[in-house]
C-alpha atoms as a PDB file:
ATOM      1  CA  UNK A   1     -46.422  18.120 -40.125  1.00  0.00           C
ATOM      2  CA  UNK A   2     -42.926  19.453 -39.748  1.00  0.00           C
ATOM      3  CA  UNK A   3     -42.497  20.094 -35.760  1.00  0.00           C
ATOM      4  CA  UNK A   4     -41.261  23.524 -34.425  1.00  0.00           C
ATOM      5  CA  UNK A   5     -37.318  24.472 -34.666  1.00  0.00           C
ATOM      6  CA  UNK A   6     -35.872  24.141 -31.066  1.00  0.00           C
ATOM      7  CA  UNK A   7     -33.122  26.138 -29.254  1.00  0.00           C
ATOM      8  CA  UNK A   8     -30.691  23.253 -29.851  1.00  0.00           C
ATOM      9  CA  UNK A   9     -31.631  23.436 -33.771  1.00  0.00           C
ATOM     10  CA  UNK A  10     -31.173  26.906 -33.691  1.00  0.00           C
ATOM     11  CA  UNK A  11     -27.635  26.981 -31.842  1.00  0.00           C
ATOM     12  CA  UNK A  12     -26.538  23.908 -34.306  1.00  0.00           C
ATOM     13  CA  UNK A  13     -27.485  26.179 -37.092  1.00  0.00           C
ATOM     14  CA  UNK A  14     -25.672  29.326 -35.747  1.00  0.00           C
ATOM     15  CA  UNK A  15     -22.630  27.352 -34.876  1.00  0.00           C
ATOM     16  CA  UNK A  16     -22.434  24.958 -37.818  1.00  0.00           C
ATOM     17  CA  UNK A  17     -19.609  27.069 -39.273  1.00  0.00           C
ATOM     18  CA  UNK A  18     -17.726  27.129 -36.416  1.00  0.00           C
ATOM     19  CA  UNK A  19     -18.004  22.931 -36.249  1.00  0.00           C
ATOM     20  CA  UNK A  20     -16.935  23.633 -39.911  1.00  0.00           C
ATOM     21  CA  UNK A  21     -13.856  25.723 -39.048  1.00  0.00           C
ATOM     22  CA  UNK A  22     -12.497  23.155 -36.576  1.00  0.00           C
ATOM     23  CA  UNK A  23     -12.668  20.312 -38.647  1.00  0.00           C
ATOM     24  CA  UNK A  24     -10.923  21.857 -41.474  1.00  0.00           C
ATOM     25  CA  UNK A  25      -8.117  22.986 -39.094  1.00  0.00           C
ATOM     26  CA  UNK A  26      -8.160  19.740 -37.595  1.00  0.00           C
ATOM     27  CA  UNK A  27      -7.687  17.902 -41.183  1.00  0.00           C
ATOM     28  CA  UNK A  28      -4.840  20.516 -41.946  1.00  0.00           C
ATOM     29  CA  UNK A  29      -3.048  20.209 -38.672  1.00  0.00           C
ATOM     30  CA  UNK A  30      -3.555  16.175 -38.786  1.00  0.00           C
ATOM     31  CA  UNK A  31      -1.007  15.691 -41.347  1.00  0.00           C
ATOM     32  CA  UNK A  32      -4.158  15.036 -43.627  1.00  0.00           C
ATOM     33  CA  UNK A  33      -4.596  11.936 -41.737  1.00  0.00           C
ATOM     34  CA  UNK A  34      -8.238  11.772 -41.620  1.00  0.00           C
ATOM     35  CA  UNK A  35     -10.298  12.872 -44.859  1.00  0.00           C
ATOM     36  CA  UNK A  36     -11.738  16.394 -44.334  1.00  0.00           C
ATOM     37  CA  UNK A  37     -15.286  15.457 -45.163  1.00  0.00           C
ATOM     38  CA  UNK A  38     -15.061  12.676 -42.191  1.00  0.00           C
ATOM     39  CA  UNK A  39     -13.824  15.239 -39.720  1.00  0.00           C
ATOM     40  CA  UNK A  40     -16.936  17.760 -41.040  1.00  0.00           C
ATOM     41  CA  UNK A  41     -19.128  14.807 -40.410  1.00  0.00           C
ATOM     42  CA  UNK A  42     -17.556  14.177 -36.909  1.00  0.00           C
ATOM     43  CA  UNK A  43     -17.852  18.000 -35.828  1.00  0.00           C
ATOM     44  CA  UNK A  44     -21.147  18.219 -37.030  1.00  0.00           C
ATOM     45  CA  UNK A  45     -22.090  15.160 -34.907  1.00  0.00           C
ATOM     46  CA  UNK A  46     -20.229  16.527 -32.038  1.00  0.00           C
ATOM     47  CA  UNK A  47     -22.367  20.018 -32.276  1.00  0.00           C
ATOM     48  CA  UNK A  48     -25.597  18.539 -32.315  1.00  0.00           C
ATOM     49  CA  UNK A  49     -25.026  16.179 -29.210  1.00  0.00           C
ATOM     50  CA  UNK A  50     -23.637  19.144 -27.636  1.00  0.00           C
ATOM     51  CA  UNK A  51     -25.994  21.750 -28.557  1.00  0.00           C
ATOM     52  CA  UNK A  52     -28.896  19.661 -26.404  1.00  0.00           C
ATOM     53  CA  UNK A  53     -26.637  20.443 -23.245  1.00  0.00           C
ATOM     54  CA  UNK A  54     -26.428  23.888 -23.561  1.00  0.00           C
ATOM     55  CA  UNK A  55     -28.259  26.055 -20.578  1.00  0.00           C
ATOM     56  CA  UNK A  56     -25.978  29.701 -20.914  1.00  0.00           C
ATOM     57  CA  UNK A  57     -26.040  30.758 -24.781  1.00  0.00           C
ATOM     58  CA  UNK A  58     -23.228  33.159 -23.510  1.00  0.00           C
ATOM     59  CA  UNK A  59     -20.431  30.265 -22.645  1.00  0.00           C
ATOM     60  CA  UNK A  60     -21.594  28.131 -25.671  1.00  0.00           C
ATOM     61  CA  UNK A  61     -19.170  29.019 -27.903  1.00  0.00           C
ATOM     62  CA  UNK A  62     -16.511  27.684 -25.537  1.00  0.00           C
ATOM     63  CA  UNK A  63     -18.222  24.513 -24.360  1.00  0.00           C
ATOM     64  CA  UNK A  64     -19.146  23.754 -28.151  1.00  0.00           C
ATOM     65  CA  UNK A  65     -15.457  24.643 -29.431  1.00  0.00           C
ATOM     66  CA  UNK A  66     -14.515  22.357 -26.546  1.00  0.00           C
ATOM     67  CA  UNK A  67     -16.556  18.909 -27.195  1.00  0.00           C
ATOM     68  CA  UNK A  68     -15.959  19.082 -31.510  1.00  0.00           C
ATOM     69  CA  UNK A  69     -12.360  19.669 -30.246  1.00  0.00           C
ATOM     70  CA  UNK A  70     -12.863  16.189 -28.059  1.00  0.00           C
ATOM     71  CA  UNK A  71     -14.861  14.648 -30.482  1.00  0.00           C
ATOM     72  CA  UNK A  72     -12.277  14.873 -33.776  1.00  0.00           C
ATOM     73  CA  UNK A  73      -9.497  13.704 -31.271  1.00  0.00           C
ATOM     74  CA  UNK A  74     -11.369  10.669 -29.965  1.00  0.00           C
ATOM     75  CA  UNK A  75     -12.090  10.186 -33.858  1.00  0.00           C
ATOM     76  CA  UNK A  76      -8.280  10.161 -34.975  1.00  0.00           C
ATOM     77  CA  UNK A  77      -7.072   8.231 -32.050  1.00  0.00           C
ATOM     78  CA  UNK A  78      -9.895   5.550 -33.015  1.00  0.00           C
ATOM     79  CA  UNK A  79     -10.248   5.343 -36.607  1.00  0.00           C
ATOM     80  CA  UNK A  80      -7.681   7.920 -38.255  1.00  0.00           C
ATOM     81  CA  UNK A  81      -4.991   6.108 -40.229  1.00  0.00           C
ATOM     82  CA  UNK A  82      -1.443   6.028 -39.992  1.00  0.00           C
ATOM     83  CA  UNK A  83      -0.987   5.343 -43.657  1.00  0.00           C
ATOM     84  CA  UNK A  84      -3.359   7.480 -45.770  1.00  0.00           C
ATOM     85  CA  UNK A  85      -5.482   5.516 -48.345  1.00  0.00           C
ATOM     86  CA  UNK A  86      -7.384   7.521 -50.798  1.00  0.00           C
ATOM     87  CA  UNK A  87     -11.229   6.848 -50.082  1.00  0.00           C
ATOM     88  CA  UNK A  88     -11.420   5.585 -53.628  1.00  0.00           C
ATOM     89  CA  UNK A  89      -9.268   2.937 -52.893  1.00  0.00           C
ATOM     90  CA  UNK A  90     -10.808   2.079 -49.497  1.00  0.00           C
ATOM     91  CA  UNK A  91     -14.169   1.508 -50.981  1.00  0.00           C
ATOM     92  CA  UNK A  92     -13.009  -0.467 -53.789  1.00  0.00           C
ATOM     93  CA  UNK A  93     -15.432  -3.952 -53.990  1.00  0.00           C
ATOM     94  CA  UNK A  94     -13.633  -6.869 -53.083  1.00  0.00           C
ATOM     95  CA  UNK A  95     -10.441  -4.766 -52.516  1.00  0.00           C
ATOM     96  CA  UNK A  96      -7.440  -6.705 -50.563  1.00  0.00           C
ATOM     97  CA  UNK A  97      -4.886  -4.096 -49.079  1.00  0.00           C
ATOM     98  CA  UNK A  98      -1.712  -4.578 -47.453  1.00  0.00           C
ATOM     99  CA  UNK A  99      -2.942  -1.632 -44.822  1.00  0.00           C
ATOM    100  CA  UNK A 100      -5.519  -3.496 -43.309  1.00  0.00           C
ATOM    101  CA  UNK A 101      -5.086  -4.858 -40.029  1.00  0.00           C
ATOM    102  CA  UNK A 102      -5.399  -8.510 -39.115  1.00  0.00           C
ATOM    103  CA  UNK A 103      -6.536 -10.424 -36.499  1.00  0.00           C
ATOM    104  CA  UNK A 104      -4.532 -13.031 -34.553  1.00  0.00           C
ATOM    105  CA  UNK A 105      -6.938 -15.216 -34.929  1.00  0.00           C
ATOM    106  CA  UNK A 106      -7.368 -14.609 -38.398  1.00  0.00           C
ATOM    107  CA  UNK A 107      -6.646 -18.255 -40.101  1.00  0.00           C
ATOM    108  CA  UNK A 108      -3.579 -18.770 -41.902  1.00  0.00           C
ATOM    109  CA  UNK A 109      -3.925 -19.038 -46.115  1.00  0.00           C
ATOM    110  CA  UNK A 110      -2.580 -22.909 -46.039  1.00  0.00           C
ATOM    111  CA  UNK A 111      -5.584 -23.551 -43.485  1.00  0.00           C
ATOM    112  CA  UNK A 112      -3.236 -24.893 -40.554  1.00  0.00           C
ATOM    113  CA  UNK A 113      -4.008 -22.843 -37.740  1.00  0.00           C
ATOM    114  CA  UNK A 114      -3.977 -18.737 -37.153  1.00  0.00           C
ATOM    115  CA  UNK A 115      -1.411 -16.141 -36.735  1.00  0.00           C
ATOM    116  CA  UNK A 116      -1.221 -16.537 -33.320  1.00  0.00           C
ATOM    117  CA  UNK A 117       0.051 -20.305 -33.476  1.00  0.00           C
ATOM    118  CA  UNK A 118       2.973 -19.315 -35.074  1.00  0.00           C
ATOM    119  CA  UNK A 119       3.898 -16.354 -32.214  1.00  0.00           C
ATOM    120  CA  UNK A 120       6.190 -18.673 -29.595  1.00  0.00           C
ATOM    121  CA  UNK A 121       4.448 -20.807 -26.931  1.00  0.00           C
ATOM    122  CA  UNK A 122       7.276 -19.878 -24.582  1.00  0.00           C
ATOM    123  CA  UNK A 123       6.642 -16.959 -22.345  1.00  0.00           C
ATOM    124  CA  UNK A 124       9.625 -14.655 -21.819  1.00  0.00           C
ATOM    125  CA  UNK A 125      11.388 -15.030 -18.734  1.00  0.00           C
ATOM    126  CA  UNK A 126      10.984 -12.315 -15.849  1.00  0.00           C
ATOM    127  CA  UNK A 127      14.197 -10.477 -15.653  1.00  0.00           C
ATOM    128  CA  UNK A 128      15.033  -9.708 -11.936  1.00  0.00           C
ATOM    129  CA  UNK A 129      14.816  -6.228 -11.015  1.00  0.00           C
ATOM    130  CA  UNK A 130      17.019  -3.738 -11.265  1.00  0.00           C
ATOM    131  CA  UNK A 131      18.609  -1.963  -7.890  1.00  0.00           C
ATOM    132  CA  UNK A 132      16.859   1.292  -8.842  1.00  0.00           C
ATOM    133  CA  UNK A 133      13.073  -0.394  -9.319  1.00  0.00           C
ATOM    134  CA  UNK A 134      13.868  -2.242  -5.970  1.00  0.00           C
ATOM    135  CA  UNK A 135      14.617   1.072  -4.202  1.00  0.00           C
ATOM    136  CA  UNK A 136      11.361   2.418  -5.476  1.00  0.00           C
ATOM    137  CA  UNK A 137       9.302  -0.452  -4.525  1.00  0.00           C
ATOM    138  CA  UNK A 138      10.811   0.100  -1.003  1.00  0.00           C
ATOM    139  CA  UNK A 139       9.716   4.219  -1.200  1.00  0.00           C
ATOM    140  CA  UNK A 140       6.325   2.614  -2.652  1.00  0.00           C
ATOM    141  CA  UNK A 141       5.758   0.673   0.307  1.00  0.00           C
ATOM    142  CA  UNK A 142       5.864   3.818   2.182  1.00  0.00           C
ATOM    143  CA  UNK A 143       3.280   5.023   0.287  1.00  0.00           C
ATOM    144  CA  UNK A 144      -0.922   4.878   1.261  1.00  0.00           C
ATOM    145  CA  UNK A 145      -1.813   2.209  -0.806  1.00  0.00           C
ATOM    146  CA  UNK A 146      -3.988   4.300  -3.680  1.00  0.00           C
ATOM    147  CA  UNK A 147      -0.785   6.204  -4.162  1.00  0.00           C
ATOM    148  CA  UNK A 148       1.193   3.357  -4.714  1.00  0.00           C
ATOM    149  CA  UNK A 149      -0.760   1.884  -6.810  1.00  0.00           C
ATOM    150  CA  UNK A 150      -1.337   4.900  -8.914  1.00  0.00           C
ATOM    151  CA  UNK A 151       2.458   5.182  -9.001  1.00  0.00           C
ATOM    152  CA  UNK A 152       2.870   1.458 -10.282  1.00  0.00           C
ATOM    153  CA  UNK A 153       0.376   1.674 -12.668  1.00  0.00           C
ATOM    154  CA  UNK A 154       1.300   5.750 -14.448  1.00  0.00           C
ATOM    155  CA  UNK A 155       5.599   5.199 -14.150  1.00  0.00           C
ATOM    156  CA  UNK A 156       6.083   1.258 -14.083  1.00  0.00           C
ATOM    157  CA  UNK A 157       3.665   0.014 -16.435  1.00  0.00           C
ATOM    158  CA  UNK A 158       3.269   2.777 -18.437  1.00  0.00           C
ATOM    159  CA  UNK A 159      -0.292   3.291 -18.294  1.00  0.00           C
ATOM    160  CA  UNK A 160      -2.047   6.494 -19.664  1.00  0.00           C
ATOM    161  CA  UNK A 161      -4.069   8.179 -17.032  1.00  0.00           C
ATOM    162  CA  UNK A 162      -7.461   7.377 -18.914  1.00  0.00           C
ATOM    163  CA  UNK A 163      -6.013   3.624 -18.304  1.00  0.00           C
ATOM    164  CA  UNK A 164      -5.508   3.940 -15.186  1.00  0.00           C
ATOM    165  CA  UNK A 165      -8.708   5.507 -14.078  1.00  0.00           C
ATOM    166  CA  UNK A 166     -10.779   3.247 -16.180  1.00  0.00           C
ATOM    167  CA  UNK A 167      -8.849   0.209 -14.428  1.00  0.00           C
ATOM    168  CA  UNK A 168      -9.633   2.346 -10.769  1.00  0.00           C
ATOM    169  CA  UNK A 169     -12.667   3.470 -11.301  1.00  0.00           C
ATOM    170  CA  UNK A 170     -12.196   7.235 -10.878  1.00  0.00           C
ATOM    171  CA  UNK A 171     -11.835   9.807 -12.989  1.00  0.00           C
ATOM    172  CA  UNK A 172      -8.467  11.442 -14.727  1.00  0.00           C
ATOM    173  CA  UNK A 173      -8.757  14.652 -12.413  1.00  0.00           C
ATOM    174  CA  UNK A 174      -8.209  12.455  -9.301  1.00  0.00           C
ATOM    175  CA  UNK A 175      -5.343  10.159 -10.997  1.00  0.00           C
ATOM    176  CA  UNK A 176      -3.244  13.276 -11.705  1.00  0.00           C
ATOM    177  CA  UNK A 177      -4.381  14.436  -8.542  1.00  0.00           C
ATOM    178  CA  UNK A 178      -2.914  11.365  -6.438  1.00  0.00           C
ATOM    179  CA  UNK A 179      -0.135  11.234  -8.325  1.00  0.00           C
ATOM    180  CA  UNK A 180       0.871  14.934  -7.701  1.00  0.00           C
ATOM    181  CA  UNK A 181       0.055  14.025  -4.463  1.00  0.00           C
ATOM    182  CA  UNK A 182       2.211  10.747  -4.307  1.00  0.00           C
ATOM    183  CA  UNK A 183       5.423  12.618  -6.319  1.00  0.00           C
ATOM    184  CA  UNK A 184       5.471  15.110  -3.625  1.00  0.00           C
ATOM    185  CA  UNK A 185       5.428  12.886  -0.584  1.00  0.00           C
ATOM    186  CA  UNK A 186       8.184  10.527  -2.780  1.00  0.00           C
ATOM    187  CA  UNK A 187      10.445  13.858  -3.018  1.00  0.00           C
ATOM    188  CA  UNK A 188      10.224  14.407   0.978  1.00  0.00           C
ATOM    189  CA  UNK A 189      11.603  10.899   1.496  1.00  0.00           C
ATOM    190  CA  UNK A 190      14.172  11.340  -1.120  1.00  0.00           C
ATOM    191  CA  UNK A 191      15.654  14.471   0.533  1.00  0.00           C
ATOM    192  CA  UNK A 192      15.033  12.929   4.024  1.00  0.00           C
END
């Protein structure tokens, strides 16, 4: 017995062509990186998570437009490919291609060892720091110690701020947040 059609049904239904729309701009503005028909497959998926968390019809179009938009860029970061292969030629049986990636580990074709034996067992000296990374540790130290850290992590080690609140345990909002916060007070000591 087929059950009832639900609100969520009904928005996916109503807003399948705009899931649609955005994947096909998505595919055209990606440089064609990701095949069209996987982005229509992400967006769809993307609505119908999304279209269960709806509770005001009137802002859906926005939230909705909003999470396929999230959803197709979490896809290309992921899975899209920097070199485009044909699907064809992806889903070839048996099929070796240069464009696949390899693991380290991966065993080397004469059988003595992996990849990773042959990368050197020497570790790269530390170079001493620079006068102007010295000077900045010293402002640093100034710093509370979240700041500081924040600081180290975003401009030293080049973290993204998704990085760096995954590796804090807060979200992105407050990472920008204290370092906005951390910039500012770094400026005052500069100019004092």
């Amino acid at each position: 017995m087929p059950r009832p059609p639900s609100p969520a049904d009904a928005l996916f239904h109503q807003f399948r062509p705009l899931a649609d729309s955005i994947a096909r701009g998505f595919h055209l503005r990606g440089y064609r990186l990701i095949e069209l028909e996987d982005c229509r497959q992400v967006a769809r998926m993307a609505l119908w998570l999304a279209c269960s968390r709806i509770e005001d019809p009137i802002s859906a179009p926005a939230f909705l437009s909003r999470c396929i938009r999230g959803a197709l860029l979490h896809h290309a970061r992921d899975l899209g490919r920097t070199i485009r292969v044909p699907r064809r030629e992806q889903e070839k049986p048996g099929a070796k291609h240069p464009w696949v990636l390899t693991s380290l580990n991966a065993p080397l074709a004469s059988g003595e060892g992996t990849l990773l034996d042959l990368v050197a067992d020497e570790a790269p000296q530390a170079e001493p720091l620079s006068a102007e990374v010295q000077e900045l540790e010293q402002l640093l130290d100034q710093l509370p110690a979240r700041q500081a850290l924040v600081i180290r992590l975003r401009h030293l080690q080049g973290l993204g701020c998704r990085e760096v609140a995954d590796q804090l345990g807060i979200s992105r909002t407050s990472v920008s947040r204290v370092e906005h916060q951390a910039l500012g007070r770094l400026r005052q000591e500069l100019r004092a």
